[in-house]
N, C-alpha and C. Protein backbone atom coordinates (compact mmCIF):
# COMPACT_ATOMS: atom_id res chain seq x y z
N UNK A 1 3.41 24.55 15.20
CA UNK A 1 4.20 24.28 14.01
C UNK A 1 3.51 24.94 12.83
N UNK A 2 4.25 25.73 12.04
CA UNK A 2 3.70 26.32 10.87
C UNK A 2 3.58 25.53 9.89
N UNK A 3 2.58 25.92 9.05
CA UNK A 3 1.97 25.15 7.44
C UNK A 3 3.22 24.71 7.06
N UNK A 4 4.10 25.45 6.63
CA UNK A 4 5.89 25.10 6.08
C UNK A 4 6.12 24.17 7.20
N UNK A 5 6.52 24.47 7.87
CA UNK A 5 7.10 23.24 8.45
C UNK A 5 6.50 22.17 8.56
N UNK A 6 5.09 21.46 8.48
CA UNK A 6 4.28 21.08 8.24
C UNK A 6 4.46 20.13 7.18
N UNK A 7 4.68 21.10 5.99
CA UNK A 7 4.39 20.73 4.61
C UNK A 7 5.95 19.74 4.16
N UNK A 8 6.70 20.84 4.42
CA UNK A 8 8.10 20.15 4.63
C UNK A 8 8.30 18.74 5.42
N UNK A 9 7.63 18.44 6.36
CA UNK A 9 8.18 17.18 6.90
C UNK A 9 7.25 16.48 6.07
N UNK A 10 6.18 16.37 6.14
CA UNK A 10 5.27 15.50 4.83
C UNK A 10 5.96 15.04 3.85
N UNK A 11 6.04 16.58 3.62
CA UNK A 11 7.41 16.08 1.71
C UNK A 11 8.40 15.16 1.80
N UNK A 12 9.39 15.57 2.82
CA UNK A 12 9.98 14.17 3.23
C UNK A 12 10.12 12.65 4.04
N UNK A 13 8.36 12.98 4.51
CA UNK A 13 8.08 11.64 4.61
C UNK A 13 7.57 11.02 3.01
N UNK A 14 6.60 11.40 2.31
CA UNK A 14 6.52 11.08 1.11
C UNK A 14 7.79 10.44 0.39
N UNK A 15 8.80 11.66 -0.05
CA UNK A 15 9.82 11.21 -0.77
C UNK A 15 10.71 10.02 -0.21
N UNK A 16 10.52 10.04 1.18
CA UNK A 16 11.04 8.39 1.68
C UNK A 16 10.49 7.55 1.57
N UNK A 17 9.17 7.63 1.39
CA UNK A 17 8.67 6.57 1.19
C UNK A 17 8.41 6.06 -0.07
N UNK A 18 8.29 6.97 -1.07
CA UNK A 18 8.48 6.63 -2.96
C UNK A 18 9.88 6.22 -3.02
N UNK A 19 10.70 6.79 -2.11
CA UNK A 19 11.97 5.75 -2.66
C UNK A 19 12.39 4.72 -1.78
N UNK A 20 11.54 4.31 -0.67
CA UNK A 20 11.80 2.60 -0.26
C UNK A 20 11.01 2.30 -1.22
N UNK A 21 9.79 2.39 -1.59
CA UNK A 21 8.98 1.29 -2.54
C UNK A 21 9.75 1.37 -3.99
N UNK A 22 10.29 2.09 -4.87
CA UNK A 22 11.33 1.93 -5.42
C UNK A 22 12.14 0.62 -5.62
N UNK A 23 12.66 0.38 -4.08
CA UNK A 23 13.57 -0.77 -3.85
C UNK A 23 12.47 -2.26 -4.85
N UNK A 24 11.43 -2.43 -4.50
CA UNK A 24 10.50 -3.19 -5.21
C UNK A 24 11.07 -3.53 -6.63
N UNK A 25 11.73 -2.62 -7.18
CA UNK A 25 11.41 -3.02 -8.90
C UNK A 25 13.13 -3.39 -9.19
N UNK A 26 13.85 -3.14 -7.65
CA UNK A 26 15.47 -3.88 -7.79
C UNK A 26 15.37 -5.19 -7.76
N UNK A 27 14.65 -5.25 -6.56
CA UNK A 27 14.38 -6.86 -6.03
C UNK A 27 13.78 -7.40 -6.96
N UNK A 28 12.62 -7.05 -7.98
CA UNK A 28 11.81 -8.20 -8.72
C UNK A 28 12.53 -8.95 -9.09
N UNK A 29 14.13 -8.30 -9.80
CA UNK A 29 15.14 -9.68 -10.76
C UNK A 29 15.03 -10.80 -10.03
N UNK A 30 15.32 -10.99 -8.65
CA UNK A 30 15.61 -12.05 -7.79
C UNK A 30 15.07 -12.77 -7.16
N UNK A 31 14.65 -14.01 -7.70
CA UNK A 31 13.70 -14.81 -7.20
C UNK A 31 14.07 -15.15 -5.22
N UNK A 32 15.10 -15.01 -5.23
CA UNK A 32 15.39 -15.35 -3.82
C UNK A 32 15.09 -14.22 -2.62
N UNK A 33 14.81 -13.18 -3.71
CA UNK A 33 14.32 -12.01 -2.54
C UNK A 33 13.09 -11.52 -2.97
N UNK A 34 12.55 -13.20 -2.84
CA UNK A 34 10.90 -12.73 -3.01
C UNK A 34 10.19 -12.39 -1.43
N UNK A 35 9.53 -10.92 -1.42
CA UNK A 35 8.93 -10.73 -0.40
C UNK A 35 10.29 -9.51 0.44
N UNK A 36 10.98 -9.79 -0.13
CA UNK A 36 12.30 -8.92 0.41
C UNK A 36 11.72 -7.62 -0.19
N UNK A 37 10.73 -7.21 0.41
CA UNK A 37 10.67 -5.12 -0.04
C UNK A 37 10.43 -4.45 0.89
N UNK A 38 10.24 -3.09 1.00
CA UNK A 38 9.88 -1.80 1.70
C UNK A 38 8.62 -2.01 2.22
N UNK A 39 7.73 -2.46 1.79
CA UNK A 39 6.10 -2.42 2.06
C UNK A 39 6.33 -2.34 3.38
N UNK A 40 6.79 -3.46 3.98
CA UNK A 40 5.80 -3.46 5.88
C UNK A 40 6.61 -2.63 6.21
N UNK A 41 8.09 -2.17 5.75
CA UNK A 41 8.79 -0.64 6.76
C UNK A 41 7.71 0.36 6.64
N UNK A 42 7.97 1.15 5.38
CA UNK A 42 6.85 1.78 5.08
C UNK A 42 5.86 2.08 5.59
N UNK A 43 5.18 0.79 5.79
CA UNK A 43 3.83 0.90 6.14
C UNK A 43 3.99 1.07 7.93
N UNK A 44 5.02 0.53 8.45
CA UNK A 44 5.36 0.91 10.05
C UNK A 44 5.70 2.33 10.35
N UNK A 45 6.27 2.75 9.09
CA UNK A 45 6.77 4.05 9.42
C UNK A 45 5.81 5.49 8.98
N UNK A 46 5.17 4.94 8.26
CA UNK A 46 3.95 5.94 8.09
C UNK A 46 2.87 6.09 9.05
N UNK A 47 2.70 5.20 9.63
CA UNK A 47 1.79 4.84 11.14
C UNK A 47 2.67 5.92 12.58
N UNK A 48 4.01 5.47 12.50
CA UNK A 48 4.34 5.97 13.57
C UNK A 48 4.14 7.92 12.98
N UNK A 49 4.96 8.20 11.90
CA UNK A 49 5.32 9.66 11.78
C UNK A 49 4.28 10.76 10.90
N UNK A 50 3.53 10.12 10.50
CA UNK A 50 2.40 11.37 9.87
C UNK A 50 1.95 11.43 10.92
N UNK A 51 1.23 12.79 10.91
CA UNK A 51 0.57 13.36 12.63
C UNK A 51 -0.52 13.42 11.95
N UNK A 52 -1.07 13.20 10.64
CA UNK A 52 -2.50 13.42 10.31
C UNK A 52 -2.62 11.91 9.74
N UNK A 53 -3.74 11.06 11.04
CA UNK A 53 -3.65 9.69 10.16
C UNK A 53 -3.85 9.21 9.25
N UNK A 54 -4.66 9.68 8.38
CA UNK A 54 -5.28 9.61 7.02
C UNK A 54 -4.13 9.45 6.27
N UNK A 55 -3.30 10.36 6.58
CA UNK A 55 -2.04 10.26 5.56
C UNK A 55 -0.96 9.24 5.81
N UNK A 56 -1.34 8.69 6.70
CA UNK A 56 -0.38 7.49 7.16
C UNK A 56 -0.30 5.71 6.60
N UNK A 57 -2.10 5.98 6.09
CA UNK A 57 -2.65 4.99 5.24
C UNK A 57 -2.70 4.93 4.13
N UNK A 58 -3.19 6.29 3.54
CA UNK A 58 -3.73 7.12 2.20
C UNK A 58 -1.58 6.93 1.81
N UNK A 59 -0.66 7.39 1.95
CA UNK A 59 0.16 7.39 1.05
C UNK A 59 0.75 6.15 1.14
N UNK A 60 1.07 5.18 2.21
CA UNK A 60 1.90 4.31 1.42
C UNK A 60 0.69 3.44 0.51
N UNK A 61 -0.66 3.28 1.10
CA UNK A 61 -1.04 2.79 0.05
C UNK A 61 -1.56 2.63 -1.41
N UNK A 62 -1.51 4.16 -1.34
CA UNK A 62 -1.95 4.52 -2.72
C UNK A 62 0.05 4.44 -3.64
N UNK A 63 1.01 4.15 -2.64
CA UNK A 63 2.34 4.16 -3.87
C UNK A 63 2.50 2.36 -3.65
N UNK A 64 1.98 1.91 -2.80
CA UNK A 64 2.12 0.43 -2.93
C UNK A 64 0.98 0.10 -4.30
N UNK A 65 -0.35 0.57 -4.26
CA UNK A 65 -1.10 0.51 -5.57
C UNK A 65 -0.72 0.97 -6.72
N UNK A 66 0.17 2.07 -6.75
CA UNK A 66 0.97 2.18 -7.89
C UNK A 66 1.84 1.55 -8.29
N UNK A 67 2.96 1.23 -7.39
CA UNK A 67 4.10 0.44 -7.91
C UNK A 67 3.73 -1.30 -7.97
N UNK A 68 2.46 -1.41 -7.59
CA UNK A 68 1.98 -2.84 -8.29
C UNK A 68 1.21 -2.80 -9.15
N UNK A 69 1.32 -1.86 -10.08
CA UNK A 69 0.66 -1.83 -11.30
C UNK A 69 2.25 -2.18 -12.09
N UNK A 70 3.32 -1.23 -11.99
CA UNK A 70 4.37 -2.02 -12.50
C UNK A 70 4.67 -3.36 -12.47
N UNK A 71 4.50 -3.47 -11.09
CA UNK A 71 5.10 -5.04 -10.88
C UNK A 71 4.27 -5.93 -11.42
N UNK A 72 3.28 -5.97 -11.59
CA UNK A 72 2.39 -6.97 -11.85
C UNK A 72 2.72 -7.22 -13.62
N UNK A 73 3.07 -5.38 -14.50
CA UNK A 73 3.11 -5.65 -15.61
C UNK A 73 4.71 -6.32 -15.60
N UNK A 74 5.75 -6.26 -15.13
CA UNK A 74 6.68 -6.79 -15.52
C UNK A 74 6.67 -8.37 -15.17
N UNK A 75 5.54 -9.00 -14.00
CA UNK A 75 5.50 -10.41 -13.60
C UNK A 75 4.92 -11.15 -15.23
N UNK A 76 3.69 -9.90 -15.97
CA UNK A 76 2.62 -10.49 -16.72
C UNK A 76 2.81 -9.76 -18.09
N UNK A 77 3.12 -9.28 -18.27
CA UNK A 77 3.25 -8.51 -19.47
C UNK A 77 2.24 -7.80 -19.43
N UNK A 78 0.78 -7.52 -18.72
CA UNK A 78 -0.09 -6.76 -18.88
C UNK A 78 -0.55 -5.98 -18.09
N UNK A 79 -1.52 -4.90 -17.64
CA UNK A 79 -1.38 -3.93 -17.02
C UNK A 79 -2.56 -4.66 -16.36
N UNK A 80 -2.17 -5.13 -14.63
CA UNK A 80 -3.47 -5.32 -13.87
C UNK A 80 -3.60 -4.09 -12.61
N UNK A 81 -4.66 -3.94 -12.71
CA UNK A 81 -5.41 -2.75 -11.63
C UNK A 81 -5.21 -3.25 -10.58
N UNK A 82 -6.07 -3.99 -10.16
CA UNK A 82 -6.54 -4.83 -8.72
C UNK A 82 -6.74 -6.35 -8.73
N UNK A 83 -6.78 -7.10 -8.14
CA UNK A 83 -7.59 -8.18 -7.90
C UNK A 83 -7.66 -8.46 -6.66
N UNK A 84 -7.98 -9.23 -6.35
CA UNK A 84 -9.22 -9.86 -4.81
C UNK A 84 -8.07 -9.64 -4.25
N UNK A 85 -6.90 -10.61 -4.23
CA UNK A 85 -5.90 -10.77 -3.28
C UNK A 85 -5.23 -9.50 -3.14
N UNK A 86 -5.37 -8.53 -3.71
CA UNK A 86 -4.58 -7.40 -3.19
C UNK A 86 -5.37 -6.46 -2.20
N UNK A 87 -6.97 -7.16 -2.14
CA UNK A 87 -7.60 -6.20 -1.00
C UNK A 87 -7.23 -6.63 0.51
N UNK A 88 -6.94 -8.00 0.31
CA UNK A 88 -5.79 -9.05 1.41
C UNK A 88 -5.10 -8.03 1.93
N UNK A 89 -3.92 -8.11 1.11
CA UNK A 89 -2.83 -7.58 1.05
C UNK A 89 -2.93 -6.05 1.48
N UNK A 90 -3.52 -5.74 0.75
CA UNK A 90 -3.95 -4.05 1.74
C UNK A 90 -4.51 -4.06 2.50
N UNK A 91 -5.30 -4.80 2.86
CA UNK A 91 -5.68 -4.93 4.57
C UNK A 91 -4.51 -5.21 5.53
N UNK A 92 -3.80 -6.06 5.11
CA UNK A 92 -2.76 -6.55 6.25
C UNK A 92 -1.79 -5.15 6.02
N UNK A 93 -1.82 -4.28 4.93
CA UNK A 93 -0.71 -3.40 5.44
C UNK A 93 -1.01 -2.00 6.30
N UNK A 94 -2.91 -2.13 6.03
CA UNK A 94 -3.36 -1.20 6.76
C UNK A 94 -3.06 -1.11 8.08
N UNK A 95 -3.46 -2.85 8.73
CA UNK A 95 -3.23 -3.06 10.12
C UNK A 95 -1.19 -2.36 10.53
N UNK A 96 -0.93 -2.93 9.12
CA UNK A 96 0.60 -2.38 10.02
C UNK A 96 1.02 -1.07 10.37
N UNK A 97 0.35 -0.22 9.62
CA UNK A 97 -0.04 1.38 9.83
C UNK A 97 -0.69 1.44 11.55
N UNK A 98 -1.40 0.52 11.72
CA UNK A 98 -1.90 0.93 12.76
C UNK A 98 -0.80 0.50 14.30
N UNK A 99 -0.14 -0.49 13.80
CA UNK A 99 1.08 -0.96 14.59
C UNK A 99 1.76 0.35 14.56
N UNK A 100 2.25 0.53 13.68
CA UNK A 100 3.46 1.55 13.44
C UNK A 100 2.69 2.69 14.19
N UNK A 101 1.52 2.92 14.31
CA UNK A 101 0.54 4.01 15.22
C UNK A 101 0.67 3.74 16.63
N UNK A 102 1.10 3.06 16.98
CA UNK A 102 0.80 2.56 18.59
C UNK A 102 2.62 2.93 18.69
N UNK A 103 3.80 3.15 18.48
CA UNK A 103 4.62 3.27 18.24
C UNK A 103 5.11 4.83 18.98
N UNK A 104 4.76 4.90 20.12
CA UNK A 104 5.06 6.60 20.99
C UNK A 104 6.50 7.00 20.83
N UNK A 105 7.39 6.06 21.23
CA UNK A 105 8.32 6.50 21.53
C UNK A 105 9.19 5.37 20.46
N UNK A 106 9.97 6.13 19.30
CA UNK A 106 11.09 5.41 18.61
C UNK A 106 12.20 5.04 19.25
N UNK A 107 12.52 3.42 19.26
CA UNK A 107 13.93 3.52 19.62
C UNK A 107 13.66 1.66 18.62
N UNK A 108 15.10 0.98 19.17
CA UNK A 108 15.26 -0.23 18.25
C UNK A 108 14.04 -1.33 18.41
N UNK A 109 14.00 -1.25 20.03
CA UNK A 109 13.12 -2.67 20.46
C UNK A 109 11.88 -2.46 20.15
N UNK A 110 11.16 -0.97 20.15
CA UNK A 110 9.74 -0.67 20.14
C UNK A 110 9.22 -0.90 18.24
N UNK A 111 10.81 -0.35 17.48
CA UNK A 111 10.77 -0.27 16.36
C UNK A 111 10.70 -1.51 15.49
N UNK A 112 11.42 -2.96 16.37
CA UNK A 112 11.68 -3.92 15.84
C UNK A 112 10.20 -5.14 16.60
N UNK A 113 10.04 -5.06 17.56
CA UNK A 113 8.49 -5.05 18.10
C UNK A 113 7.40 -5.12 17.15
N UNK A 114 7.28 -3.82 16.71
CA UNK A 114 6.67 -3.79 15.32
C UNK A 114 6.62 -4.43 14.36
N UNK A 115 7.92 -4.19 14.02
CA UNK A 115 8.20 -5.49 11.82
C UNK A 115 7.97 -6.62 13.36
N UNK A 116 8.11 -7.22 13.77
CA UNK A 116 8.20 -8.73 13.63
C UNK A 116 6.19 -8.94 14.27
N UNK A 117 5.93 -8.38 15.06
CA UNK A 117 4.33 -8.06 14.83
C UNK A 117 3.56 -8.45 13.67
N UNK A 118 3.78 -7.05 12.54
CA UNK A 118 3.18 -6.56 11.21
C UNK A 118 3.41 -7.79 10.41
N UNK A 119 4.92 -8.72 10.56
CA UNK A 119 5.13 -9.44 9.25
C UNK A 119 4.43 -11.05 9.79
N UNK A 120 4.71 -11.35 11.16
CA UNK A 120 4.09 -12.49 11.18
C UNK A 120 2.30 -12.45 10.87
N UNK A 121 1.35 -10.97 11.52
CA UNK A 121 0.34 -10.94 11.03
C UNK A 121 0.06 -11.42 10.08
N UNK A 122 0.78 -10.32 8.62
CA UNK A 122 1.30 -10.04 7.14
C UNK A 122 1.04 -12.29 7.18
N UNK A 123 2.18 -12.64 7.60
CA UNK A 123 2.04 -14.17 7.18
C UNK A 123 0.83 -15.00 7.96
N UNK A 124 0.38 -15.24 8.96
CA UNK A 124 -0.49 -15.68 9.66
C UNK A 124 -1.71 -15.35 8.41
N UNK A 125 -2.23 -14.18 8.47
CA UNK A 125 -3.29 -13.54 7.12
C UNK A 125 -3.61 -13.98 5.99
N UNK A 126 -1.97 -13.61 5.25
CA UNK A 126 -2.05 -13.97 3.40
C UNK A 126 -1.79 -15.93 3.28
N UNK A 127 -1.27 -16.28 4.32
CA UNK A 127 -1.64 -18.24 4.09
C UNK A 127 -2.59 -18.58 4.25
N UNK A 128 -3.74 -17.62 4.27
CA UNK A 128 -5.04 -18.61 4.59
C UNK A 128 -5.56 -19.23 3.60
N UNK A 129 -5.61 -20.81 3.88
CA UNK A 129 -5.42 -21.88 2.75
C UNK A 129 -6.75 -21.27 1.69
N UNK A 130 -7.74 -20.90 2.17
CA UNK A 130 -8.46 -20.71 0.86
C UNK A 130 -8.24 -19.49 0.58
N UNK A 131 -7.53 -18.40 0.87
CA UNK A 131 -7.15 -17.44 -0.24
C UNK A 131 -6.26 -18.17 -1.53
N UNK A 132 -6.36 -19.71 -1.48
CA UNK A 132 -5.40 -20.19 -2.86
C UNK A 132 -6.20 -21.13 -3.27
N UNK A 133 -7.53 -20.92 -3.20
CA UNK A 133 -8.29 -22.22 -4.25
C UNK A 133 -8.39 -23.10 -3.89
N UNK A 134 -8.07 -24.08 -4.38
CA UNK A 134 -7.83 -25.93 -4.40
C UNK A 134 -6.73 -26.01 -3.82
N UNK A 135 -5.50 -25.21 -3.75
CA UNK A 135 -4.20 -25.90 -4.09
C UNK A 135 -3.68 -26.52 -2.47
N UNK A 136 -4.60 -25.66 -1.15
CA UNK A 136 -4.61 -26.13 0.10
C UNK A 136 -5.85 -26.82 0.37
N UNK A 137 -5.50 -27.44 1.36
CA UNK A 137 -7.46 -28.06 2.07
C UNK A 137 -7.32 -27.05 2.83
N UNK A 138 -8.95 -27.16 3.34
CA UNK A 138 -9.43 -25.94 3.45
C UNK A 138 -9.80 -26.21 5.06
N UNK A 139 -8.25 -27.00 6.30
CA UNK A 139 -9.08 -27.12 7.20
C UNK A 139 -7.12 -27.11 8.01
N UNK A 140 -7.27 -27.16 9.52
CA UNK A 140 -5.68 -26.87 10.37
C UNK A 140 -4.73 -27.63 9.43
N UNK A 141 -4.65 -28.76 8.51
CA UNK A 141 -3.69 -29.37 8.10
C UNK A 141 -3.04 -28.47 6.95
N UNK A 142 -4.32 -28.32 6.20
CA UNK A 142 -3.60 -27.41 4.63
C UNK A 142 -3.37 -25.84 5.48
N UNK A 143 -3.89 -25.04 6.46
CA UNK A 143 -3.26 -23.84 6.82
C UNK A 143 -1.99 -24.25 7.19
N UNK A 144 -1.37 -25.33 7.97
CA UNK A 144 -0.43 -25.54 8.66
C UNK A 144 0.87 -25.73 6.95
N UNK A 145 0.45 -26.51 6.15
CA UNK A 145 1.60 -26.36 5.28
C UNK A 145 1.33 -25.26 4.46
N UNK A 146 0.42 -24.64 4.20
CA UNK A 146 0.83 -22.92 3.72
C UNK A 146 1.67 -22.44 4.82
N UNK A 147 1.15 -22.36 5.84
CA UNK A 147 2.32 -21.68 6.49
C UNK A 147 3.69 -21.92 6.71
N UNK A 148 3.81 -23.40 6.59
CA UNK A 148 5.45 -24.28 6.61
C UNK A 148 5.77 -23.30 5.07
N UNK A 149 5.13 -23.43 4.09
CA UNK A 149 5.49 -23.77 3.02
C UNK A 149 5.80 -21.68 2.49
N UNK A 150 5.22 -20.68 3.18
CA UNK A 150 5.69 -19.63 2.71
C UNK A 150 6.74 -19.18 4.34
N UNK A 151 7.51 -19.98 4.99
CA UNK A 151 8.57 -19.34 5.75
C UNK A 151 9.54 -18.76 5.31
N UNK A 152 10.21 -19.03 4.07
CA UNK A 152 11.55 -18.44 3.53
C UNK A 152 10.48 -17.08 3.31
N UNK A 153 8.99 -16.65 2.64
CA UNK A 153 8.94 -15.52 2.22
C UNK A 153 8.89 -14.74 3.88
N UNK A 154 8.43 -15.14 4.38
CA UNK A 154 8.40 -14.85 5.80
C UNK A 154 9.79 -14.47 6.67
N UNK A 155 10.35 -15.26 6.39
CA UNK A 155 12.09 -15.20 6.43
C UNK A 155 12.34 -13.42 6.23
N UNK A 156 12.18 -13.42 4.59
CA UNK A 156 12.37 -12.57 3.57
C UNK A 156 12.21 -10.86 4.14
N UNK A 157 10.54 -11.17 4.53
CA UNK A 157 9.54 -10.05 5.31
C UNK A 157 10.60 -9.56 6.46
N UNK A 158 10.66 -10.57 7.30
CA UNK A 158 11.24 -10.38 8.69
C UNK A 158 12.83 -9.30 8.34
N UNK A 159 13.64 -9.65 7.26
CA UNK A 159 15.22 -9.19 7.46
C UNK A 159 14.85 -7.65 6.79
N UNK A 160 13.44 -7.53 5.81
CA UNK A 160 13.87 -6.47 4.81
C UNK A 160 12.99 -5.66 5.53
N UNK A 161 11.97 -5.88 6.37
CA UNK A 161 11.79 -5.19 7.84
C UNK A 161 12.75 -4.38 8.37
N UNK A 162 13.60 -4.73 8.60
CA UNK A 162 14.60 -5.02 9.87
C UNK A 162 15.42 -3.67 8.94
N UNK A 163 16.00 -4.10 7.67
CA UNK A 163 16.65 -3.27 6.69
C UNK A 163 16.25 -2.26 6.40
N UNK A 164 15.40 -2.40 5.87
CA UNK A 164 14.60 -0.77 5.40
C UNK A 164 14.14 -0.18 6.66
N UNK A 165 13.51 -1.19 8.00
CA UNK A 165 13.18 -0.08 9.34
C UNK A 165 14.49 0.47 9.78
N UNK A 166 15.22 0.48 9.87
CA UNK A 166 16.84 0.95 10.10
C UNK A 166 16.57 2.25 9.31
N UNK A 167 16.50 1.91 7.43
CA UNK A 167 16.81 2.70 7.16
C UNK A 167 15.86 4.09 7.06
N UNK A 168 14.49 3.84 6.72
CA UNK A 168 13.58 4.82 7.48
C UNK A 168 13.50 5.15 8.18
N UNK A 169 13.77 4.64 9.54
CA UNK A 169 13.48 5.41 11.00
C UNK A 169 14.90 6.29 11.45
N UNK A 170 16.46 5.60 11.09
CA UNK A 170 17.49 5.94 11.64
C UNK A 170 17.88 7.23 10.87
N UNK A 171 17.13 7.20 9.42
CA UNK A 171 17.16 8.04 8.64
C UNK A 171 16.45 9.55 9.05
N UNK A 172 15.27 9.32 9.29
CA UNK A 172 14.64 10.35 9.58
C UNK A 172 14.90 10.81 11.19
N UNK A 173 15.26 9.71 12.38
CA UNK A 173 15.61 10.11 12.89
C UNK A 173 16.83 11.14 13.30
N UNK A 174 17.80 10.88 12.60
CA UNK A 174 18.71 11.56 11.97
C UNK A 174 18.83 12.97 11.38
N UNK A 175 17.62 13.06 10.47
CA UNK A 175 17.00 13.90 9.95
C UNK A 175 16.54 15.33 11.61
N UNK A 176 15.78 14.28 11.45
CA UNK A 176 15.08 15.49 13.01
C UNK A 176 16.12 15.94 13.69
N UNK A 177 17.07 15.39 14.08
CA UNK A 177 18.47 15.74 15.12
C UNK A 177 18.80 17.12 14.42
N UNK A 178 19.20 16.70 13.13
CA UNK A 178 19.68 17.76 12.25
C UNK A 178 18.95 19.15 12.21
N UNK A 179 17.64 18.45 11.69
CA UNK A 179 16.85 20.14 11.48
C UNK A 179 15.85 19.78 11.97
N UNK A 180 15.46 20.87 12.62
CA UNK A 180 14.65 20.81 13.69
C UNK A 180 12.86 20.86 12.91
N UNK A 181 13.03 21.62 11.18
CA UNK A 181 11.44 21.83 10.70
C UNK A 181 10.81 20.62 10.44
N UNK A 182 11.59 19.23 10.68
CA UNK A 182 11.09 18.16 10.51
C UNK A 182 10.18 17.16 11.84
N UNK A 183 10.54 17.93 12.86
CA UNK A 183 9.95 17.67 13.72
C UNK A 183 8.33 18.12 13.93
N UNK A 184 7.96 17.15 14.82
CA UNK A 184 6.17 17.41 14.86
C UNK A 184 6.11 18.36 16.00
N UNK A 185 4.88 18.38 15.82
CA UNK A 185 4.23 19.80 16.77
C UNK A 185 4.60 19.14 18.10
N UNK A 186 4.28 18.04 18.86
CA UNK A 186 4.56 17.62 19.80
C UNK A 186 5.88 17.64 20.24
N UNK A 187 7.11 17.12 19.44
CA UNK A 187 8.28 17.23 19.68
C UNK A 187 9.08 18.13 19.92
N UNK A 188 8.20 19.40 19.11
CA UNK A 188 8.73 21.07 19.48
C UNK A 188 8.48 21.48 20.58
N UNK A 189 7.25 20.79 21.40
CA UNK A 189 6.57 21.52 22.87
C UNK A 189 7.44 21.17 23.85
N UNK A 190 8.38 20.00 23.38
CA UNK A 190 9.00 19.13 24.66
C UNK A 190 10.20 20.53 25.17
């Protein structure tokens, strides 16, 4: 596969993926589609389709670190960088990169396998009662109602999974049918 063709499928993995995380700043209005974003597609679909892994980690998470510099200023009115809980949070989306890596062959079940994997991790992970202070005990009872207690976001994770993996994968799959420079070096040998 040549540099161009190369460069070209990158570009439009990139540009799909700046415009699922996008979806992020529709959803903020709505308190009911909290947790309803692109992140864990994204992050499944960058695992399965960059052929250079670095870039499979390195971009959605450096546009998930960007577009939560917005979000955070429109939650706060002020501009936050980082804090603790977002090294959480990027850990659990790293691991889903690595899901979305184990991912050989695209089709629905292998694809949907995945989001429901990545998001229960994603929830199992970010409830751990002392990533919240005081507000859980810090022993099976208080993990057990963090976890009762974030299912609707879990809910949330699971459908916009499901939504955006449709629309990334069926998309690009789609894509490849069409033109062939979007395909990887492997897919050309077949």
């Amino acid at each position: 596969m040549s540099a161009y063709n190369m460069n070209t499928r990158n570009t439009v993995l990139i540009l799909m993926i700046i415009g699922a995380i996008a979806m992020r700043f529709v959803t903020f209005e709505f308190q009911q589609l909290s947790n309803f974003t692109p992140v864990g597609a994204v992050a499944l679909f960058a695992g399965t389709y960059f052929t250079d892994k670095w870039k499979s980690f390195f971009v959605p998470l450096v546009v998930l670190f960007l577009s939560n510099i917005g979000i955070n200023y429109l939650y706060t009115g002020q501009v936050a960088w980082f804090s603790w809980f977002d090294l959480v949070t990027y850990s659990c989306f790293a691991l889903t990169v690595l899901i979305g890596a184990l991912i050989k062959k695209v089709n629905v079940l292998n694809v949907l396998a995945g989001s429901v994997a990545s998001a229960v991790l994603f929830w199992l992970i970010t409830d751990l009662p002392f990533l919240y202070g005081t507000y859980y005990t810090h022993d099976m009872s208080g993990y057990i109602t963090s976890l009762t207690n974030a299912l609707p976001f879990l809910r949330n994770m699971l459908m916009s999974d499901a939504v955006f993996g449709l629309l990334l994968y069926g998309g690009f799959e789609l894509a490849k049918n069409k033109y062939t420079i979007l395909r990887s070096r492997h897919e050309l040998a077949m």
